[in-house]
Each structure stands twice: as C-alpha cells, then as structure tokens.
PDB file of N, CA and C in Angstrom:
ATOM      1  N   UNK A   1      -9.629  -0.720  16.265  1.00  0.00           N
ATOM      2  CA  UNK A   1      -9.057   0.454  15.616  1.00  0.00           C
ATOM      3  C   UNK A   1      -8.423   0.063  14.285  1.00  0.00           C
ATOM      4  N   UNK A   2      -9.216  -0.386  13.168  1.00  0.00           N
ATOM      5  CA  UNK A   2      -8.351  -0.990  12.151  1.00  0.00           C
ATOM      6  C   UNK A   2      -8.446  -0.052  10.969  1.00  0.00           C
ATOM      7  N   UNK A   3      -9.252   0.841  11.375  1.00  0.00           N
ATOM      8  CA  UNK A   3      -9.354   2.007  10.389  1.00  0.00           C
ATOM      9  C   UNK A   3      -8.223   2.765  10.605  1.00  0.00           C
ATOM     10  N   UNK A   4      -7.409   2.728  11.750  1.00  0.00           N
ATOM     11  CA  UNK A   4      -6.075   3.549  11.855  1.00  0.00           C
ATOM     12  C   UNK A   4      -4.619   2.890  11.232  1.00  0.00           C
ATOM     13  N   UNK A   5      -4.116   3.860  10.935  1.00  0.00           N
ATOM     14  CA  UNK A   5      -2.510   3.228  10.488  1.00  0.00           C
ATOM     15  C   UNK A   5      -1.928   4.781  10.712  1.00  0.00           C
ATOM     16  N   UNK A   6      -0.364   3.830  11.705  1.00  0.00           N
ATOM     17  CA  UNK A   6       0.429   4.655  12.261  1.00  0.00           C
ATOM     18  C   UNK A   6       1.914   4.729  11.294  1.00  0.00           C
ATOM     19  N   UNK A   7       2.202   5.466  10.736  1.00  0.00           N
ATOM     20  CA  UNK A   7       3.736   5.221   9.980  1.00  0.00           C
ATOM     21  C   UNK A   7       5.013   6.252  10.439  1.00  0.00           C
ATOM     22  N   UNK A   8       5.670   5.510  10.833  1.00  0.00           N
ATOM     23  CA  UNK A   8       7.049   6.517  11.533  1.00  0.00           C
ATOM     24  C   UNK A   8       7.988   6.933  10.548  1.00  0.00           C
ATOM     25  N   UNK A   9       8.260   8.474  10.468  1.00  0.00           N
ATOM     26  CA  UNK A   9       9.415   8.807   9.188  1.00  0.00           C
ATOM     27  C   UNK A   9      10.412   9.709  10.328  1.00  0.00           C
ATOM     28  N   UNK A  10      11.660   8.836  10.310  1.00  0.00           N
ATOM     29  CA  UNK A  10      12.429   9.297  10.840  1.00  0.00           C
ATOM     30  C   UNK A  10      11.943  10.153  12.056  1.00  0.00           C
ATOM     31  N   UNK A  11      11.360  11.219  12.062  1.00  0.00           N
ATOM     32  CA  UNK A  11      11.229  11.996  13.803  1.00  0.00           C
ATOM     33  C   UNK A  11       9.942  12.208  13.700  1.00  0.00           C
ATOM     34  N   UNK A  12       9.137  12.209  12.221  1.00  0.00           N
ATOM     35  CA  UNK A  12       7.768  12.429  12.618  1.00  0.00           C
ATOM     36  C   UNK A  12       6.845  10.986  12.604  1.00  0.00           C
ATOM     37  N   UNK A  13       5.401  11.126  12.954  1.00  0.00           N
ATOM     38  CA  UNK A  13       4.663  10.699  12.874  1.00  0.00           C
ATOM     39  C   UNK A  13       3.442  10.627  11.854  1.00  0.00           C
ATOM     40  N   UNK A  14       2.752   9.454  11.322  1.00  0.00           N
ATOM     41  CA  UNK A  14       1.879  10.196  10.353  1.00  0.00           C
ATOM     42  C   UNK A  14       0.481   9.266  10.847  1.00  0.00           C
ATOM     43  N   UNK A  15      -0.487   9.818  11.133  1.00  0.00           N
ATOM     44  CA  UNK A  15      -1.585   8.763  11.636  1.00  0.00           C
ATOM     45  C   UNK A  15      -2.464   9.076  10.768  1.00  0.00           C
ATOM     46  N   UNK A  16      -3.453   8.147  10.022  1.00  0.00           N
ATOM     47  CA  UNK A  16      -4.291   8.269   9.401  1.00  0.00           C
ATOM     48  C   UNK A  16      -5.550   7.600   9.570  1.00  0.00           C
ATOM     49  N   UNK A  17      -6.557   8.238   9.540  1.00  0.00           N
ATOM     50  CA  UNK A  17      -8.139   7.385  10.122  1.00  0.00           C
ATOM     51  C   UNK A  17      -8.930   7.475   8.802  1.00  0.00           C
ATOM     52  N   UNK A  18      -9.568   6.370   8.626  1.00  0.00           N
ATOM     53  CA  UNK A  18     -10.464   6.452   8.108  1.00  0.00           C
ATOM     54  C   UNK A  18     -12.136   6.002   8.496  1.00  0.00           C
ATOM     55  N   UNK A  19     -13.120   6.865   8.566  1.00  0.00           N
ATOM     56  CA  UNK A  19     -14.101   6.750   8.848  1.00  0.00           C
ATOM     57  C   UNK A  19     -14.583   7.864   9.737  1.00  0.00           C
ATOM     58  N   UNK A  20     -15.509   7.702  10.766  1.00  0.00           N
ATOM     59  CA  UNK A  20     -15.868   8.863  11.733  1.00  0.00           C
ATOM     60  C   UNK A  20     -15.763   8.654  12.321  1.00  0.00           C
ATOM     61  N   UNK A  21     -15.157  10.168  13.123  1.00  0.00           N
ATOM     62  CA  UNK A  21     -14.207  10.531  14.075  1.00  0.00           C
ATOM     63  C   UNK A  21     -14.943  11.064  15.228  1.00  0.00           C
ATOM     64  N   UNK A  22     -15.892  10.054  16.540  1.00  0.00           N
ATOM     65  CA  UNK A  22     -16.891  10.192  17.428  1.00  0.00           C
ATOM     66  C   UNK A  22     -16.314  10.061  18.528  1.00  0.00           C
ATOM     67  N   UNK A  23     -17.129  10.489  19.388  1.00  0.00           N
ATOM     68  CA  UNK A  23     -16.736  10.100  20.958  1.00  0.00           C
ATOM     69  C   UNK A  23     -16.382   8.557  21.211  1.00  0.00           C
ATOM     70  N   UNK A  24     -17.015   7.687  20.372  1.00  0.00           N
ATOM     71  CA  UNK A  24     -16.869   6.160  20.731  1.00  0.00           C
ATOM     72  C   UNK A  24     -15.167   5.863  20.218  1.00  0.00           C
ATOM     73  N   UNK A  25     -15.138   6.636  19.499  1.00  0.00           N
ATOM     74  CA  UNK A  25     -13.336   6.222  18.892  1.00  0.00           C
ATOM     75  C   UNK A  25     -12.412   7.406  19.227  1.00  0.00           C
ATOM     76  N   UNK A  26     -12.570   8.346  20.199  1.00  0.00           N
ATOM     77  CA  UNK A  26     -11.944   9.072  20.097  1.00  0.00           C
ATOM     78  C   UNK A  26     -10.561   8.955  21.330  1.00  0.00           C
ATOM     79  N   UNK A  27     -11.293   7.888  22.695  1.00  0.00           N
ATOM     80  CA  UNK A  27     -10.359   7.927  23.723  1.00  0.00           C
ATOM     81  C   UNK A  27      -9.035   6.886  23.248  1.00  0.00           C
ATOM     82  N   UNK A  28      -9.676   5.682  22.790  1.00  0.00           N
ATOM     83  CA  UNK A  28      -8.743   5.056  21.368  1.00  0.00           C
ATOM     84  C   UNK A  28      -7.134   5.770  20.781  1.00  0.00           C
ATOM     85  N   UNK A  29      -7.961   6.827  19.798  1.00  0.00           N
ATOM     86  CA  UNK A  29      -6.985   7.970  19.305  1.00  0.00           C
ATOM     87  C   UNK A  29      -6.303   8.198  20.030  1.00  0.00           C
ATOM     88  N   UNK A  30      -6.836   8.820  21.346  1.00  0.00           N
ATOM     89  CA  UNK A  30      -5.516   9.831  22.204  1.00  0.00           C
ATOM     90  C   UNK A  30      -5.090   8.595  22.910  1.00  0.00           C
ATOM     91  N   UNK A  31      -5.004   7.366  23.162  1.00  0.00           N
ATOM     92  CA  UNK A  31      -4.301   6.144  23.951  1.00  0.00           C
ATOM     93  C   UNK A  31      -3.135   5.819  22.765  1.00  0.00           C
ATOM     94  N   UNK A  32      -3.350   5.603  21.826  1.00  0.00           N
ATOM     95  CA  UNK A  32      -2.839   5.229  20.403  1.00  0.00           C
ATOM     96  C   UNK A  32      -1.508   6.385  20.202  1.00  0.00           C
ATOM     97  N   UNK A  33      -2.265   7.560  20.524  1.00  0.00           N
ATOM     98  CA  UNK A  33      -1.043   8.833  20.181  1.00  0.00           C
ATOM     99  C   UNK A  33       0.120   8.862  21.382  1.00  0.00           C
ATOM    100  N   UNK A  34      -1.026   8.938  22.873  1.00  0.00           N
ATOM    101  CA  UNK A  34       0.065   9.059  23.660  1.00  0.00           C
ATOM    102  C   UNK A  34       1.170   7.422  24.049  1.00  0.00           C
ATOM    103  N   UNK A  35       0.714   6.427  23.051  1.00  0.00           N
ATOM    104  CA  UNK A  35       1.532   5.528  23.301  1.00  0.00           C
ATOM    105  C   UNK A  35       2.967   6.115  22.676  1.00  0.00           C
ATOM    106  N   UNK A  36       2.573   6.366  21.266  1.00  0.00           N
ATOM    107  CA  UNK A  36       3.676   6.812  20.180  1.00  0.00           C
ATOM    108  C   UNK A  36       4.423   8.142  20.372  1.00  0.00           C
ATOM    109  N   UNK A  37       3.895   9.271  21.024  1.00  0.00           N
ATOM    110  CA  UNK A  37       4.879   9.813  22.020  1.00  0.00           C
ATOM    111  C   UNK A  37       5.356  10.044  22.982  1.00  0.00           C
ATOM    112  N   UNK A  38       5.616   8.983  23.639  1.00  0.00           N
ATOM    113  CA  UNK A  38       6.495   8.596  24.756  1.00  0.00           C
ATOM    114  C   UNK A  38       8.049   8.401  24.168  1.00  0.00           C
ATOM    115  N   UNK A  39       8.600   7.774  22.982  1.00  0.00           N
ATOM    116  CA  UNK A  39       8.856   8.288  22.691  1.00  0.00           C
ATOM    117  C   UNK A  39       9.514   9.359  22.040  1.00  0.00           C
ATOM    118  N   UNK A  40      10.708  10.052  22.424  1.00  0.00           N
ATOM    119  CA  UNK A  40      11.261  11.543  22.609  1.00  0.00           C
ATOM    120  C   UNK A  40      11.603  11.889  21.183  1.00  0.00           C
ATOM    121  N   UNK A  41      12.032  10.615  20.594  1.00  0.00           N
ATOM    122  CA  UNK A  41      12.701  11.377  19.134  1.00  0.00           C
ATOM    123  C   UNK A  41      11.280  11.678  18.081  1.00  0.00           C
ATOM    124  N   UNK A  42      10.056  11.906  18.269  1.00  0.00           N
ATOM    125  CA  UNK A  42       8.367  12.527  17.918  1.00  0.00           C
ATOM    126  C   UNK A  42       9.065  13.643  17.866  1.00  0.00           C
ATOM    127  N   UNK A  43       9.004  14.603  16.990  1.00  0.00           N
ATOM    128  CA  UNK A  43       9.183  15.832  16.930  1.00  0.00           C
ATOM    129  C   UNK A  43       8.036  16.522  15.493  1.00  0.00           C
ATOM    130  N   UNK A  44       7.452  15.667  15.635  1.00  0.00           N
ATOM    131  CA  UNK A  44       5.834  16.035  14.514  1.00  0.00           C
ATOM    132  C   UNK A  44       4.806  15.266  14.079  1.00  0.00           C
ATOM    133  N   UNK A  45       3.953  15.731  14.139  1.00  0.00           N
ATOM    134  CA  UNK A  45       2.678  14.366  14.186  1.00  0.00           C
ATOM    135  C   UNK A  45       1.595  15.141  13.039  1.00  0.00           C
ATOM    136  N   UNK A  46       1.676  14.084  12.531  1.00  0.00           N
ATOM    137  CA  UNK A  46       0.539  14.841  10.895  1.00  0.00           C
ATOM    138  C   UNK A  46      -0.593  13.708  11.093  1.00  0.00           C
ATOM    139  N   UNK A  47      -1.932  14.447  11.080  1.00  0.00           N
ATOM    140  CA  UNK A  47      -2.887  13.665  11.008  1.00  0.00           C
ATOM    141  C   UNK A  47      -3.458  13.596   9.949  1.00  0.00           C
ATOM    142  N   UNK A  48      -3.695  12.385   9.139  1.00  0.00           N
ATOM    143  CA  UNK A  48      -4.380  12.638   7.720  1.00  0.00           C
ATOM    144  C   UNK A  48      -5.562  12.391   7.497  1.00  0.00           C
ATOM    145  N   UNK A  49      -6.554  13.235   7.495  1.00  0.00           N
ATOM    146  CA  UNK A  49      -8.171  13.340   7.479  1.00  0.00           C
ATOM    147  C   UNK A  49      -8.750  13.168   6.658  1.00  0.00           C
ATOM    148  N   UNK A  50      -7.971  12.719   5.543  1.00  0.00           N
ATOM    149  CA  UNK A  50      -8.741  12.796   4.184  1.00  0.00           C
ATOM    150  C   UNK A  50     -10.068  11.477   3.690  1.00  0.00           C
ATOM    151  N   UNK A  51      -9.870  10.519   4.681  1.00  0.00           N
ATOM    152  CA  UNK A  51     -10.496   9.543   4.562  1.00  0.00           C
ATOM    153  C   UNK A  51     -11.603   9.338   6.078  1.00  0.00           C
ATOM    154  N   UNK A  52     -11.863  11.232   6.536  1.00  0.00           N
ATOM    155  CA  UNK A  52     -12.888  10.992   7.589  1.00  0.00           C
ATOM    156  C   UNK A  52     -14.534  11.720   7.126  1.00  0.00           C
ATOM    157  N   UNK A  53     -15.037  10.808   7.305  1.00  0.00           N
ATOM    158  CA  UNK A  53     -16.853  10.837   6.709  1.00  0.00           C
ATOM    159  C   UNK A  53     -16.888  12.222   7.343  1.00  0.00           C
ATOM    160  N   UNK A  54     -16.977  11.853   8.629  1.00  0.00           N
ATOM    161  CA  UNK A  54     -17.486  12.641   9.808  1.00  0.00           C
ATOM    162  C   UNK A  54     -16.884  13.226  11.247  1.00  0.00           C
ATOM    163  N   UNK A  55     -17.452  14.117  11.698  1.00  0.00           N
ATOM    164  CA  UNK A  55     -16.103  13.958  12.931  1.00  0.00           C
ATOM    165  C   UNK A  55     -17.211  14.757  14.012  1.00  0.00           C
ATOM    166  N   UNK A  56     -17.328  14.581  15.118  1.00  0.00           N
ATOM    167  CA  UNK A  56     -18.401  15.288  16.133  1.00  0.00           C
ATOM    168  C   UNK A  56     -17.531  15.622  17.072  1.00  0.00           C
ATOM    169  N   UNK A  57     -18.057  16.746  18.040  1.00  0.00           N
ATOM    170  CA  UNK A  57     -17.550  17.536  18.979  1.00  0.00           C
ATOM    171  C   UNK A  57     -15.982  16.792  19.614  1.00  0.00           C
ATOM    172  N   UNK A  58     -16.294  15.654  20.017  1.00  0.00           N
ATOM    173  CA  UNK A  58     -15.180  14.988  20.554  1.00  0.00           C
ATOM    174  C   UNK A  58     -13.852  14.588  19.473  1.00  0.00           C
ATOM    175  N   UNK A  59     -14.363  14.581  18.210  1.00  0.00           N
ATOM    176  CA  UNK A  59     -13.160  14.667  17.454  1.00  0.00           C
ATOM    177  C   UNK A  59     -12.550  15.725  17.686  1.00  0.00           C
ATOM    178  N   UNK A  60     -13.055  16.993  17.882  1.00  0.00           N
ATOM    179  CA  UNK A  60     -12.746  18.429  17.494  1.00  0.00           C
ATOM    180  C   UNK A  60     -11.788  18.021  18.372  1.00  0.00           C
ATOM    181  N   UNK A  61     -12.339  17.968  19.724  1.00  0.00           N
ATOM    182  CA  UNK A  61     -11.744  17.951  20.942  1.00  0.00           C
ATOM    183  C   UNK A  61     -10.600  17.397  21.052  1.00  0.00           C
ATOM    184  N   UNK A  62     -10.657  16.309  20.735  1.00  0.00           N
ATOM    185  CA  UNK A  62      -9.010  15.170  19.874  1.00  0.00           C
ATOM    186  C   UNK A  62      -7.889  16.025  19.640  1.00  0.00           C
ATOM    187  N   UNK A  63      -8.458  16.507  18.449  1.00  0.00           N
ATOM    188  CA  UNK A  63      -7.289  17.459  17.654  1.00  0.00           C
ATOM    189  C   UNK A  63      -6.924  18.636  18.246  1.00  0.00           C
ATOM    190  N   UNK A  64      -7.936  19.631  18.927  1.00  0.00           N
ATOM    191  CA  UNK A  64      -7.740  20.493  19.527  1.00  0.00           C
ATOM    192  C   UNK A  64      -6.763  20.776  20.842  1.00  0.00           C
ATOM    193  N   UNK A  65      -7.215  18.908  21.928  1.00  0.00           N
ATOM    194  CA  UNK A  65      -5.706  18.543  22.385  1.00  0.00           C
ATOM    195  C   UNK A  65      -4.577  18.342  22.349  1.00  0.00           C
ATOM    196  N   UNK A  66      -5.005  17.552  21.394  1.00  0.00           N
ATOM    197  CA  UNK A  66      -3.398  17.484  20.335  1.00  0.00           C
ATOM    198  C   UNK A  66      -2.681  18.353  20.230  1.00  0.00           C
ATOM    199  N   UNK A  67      -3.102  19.232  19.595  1.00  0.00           N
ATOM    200  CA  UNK A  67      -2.377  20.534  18.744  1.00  0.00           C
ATOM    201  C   UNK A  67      -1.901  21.101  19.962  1.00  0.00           C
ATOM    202  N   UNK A  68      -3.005  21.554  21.156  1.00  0.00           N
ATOM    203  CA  UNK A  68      -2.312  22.286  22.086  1.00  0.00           C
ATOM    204  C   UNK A  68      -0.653  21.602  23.276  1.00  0.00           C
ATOM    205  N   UNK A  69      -1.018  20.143  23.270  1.00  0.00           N
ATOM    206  CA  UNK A  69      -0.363  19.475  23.677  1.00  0.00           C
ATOM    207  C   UNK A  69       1.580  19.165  22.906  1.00  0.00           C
ATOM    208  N   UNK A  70       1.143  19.181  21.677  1.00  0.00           N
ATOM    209  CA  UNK A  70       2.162  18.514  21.093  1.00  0.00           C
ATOM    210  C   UNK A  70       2.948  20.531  20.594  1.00  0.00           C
ATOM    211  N   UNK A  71       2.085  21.344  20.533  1.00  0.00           N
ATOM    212  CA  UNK A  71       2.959  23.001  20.635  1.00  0.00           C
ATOM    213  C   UNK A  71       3.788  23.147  22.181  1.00  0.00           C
ATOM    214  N   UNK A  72       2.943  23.175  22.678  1.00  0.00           N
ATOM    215  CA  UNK A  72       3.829  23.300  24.606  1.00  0.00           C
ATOM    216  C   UNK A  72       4.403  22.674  24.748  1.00  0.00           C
ATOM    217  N   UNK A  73       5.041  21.577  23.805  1.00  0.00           N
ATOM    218  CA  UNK A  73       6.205  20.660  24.285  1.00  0.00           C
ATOM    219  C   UNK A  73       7.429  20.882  23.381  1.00  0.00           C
ATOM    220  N   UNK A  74       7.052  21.809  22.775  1.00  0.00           N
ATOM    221  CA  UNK A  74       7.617  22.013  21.362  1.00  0.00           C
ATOM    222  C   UNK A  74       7.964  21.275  20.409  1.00  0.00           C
ATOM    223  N   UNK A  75       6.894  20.678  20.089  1.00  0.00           N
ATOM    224  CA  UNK A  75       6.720  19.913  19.023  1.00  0.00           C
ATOM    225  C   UNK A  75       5.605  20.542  17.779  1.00  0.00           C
ATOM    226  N   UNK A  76       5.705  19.900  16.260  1.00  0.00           N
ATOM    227  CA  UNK A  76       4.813  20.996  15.795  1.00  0.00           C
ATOM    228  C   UNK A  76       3.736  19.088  15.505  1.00  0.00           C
ATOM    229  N   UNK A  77       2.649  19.862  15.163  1.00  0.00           N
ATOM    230  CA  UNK A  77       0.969  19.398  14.761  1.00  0.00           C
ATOM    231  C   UNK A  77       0.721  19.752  13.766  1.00  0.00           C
ATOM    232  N   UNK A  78      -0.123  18.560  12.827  1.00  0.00           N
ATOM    233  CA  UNK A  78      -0.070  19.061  11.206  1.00  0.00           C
ATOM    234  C   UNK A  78      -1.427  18.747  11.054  1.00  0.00           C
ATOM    235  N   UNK A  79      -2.748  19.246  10.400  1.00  0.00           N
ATOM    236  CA  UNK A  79      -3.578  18.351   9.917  1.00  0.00           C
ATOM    237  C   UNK A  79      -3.400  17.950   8.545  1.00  0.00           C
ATOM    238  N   UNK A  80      -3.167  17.226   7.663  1.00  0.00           N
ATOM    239  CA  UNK A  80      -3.341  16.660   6.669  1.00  0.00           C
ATOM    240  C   UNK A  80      -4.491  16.466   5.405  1.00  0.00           C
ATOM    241  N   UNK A  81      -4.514  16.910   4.473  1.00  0.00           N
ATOM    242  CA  UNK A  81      -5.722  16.730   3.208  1.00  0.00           C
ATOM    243  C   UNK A  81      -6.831  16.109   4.133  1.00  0.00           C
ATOM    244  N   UNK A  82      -7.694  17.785   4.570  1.00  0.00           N
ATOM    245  CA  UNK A  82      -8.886  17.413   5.053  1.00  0.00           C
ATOM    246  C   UNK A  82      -9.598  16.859   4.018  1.00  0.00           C
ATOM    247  N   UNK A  83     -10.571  16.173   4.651  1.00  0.00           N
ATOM    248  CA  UNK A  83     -12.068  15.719   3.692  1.00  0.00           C
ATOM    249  C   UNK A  83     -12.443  17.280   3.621  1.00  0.00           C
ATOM    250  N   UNK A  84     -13.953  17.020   2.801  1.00  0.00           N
ATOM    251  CA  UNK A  84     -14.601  18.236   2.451  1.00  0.00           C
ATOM    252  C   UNK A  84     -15.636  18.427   4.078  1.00  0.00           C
ATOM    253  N   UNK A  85     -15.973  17.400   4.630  1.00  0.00           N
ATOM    254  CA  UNK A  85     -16.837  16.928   6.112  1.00  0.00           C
ATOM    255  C   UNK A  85     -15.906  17.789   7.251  1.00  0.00           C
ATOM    256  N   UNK A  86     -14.709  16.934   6.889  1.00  0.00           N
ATOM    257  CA  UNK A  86     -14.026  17.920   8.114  1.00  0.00           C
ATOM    258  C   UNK A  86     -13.970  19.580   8.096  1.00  0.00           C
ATOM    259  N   UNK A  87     -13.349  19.498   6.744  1.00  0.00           N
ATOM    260  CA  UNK A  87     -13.303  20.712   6.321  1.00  0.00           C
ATOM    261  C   UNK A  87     -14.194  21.999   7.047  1.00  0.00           C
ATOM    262  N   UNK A  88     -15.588  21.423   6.536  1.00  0.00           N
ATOM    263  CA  UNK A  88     -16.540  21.909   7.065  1.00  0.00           C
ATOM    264  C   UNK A  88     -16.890  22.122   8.062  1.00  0.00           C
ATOM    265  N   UNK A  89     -16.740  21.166   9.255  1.00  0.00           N
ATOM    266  CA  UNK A  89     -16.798  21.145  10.600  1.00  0.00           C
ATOM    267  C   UNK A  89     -16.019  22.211  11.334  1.00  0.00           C
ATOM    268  N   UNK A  90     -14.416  22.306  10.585  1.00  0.00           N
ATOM    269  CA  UNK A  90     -13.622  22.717  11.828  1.00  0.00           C
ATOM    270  C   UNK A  90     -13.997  24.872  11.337  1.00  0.00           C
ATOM    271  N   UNK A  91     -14.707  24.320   9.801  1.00  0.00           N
ATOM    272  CA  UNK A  91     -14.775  25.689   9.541  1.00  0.00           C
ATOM    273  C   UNK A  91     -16.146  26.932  10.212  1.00  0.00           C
ATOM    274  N   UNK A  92     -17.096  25.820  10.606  1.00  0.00           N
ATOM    275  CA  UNK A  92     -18.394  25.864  11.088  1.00  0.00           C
ATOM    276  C   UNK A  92     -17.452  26.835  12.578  1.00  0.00           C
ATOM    277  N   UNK A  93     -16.946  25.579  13.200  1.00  0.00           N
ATOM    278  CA  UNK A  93     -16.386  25.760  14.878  1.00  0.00           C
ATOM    279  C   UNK A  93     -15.181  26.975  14.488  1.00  0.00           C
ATOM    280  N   UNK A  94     -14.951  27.490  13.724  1.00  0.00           N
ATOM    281  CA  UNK A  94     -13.799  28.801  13.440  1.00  0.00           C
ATOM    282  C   UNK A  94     -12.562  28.524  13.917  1.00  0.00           C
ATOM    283  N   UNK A  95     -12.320  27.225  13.399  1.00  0.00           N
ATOM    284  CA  UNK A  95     -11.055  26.444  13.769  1.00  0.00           C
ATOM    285  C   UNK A  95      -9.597  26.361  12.913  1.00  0.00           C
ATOM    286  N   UNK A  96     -10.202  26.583  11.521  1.00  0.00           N
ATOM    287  CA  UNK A  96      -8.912  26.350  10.723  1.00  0.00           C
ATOM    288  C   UNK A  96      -7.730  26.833  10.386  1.00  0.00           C
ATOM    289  N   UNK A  97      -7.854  28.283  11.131  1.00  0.00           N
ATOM    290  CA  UNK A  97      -6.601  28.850  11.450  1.00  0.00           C
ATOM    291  C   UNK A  97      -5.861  28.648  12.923  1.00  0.00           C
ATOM    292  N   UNK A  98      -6.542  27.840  13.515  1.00  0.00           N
ATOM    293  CA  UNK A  98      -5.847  27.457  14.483  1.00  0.00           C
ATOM    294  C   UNK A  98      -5.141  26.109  14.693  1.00  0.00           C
ATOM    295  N   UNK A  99      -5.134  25.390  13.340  1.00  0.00           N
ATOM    296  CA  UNK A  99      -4.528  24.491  13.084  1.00  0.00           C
ATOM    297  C   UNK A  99      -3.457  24.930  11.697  1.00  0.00           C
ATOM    298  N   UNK A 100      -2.125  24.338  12.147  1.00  0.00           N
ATOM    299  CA  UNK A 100      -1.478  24.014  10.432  1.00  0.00           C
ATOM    300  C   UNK A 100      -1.958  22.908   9.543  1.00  0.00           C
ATOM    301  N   UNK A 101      -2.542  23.641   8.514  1.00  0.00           N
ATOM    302  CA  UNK A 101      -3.000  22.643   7.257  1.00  0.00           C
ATOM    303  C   UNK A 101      -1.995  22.536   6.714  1.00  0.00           C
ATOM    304  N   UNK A 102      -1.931  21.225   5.875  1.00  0.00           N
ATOM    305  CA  UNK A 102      -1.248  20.696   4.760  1.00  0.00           C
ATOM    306  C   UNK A 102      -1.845  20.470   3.832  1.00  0.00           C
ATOM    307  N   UNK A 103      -2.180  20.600   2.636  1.00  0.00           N
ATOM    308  CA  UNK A 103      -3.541  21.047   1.664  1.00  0.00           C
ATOM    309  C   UNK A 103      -3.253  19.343   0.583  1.00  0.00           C
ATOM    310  N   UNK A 104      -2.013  19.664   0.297  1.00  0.00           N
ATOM    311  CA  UNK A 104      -1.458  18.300  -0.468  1.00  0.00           C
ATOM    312  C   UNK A 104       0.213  17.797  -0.407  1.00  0.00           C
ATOM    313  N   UNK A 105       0.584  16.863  -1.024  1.00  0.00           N
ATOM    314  CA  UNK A 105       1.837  16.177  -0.986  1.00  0.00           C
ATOM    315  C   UNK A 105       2.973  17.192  -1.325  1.00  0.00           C
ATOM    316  N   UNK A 106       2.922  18.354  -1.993  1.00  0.00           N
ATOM    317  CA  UNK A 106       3.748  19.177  -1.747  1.00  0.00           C
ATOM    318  C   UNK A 106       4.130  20.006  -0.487  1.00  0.00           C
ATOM    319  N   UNK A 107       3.263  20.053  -0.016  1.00  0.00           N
ATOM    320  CA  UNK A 107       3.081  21.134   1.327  1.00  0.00           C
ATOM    321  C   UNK A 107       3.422  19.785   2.655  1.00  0.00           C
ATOM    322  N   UNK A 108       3.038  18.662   2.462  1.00  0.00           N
ATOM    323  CA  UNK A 108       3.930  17.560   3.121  1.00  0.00           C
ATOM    324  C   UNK A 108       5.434  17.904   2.924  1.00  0.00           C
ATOM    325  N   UNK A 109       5.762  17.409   1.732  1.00  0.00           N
ATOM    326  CA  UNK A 109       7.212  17.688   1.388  1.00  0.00           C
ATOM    327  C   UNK A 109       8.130  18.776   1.638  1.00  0.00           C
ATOM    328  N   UNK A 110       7.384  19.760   1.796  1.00  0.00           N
ATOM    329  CA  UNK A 110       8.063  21.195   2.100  1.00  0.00           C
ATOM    330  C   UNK A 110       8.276  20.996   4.045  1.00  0.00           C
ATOM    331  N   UNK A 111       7.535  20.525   4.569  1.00  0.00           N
ATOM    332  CA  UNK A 111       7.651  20.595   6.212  1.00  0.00           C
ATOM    333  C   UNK A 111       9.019  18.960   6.266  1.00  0.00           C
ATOM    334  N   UNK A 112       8.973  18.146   5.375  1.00  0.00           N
ATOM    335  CA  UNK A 112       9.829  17.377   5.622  1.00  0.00           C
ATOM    336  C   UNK A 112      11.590  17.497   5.338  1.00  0.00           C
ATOM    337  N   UNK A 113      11.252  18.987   4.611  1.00  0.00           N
ATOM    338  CA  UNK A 113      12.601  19.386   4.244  1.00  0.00           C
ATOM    339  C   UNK A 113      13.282  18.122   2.906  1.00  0.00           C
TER     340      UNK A 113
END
C-alpha cells in the first residue's frame, strides 16, 4: 500500500491514494481506515482522489461504506479534488450528490474552520 498516505490534523483524517482504486486494493483501504478509527478523537475523514487513474465497482463500494459508516456514527465523510476518472465514474453510478465534495483547498479550509 505505498501509494497511500495517511495524515492526522488534529480530529480529522486525510487519506490519499494514488493510482487505481480495484477490488485487489480495496480490502487494504477499509483495514487501513478501520485501523485509524478506532480511535475516538476521528471526527472526519477526507479522502483525496485526485491522484486516482481509475476506480471499479469495489472502489465505489469503499467509499459508499465509508460514507454510510462514518454518518451513523456521527462523524462527517469528505471526498476530496476528484480526478476527472473518478469524477466520471461516481457521475455515471448517480453518486455525487450523495457524497460531500470538496472541489479545492478553499472548500478544505472552510470545513476545517
């Protein structure tokens, strides 16, 4: 997993992948996440996509856990400066309003207060 880097800011989380985001790397991801919230002081997890080629069903699936997982605990889920690939994908699957985007470093800055 060396395409990943995890960086802790005070209560949130920021994970960033680079490359594609497949079933072969995806159980990885969610072992990696649910290490880092265990835990308790996680109170937001931003994923930054901007450096993913590709992403297939099981990525979706990733994030789609995520998001639902880390809301019911009341915690919030961010996606981060999609690629134009992802972009596309989650827009194909009629997904992108069911995620909070962060478009760029301002819209970071504004959720970090």
């Amino acid at each position: 997993m060396e395409k990943l880097t995890i960086k802790r800011d005070s209560d949130a989380l920021m994970l960033r992948y680079s490359g594609e985001i497949t079933l072969e790397i995806t159980g990885d991801l969610k072992r990696r996440l649910d290490a880092e919230l265990e835990d308790a002081e996680v109170k937001a997890v931003i994923i930054d996509l901007s450096d993913v080629s590709f992403m297939d069903s099981s990525g979706i699936g990733f994030l789609v856990s995520a998001n639902t997982r880390m809301r019911s605990s009341g915690r919030s889920f961010f996606l981060y400066k999609l690629s134009k690939p992802v972009e596309k994908t989650l827009g194909l699957v009629q997904l992108l309003q069911f995620f909070q985007i962060l478009a760029d470093e301002e819209a970071l800055a504004a959720i970090r207060g």
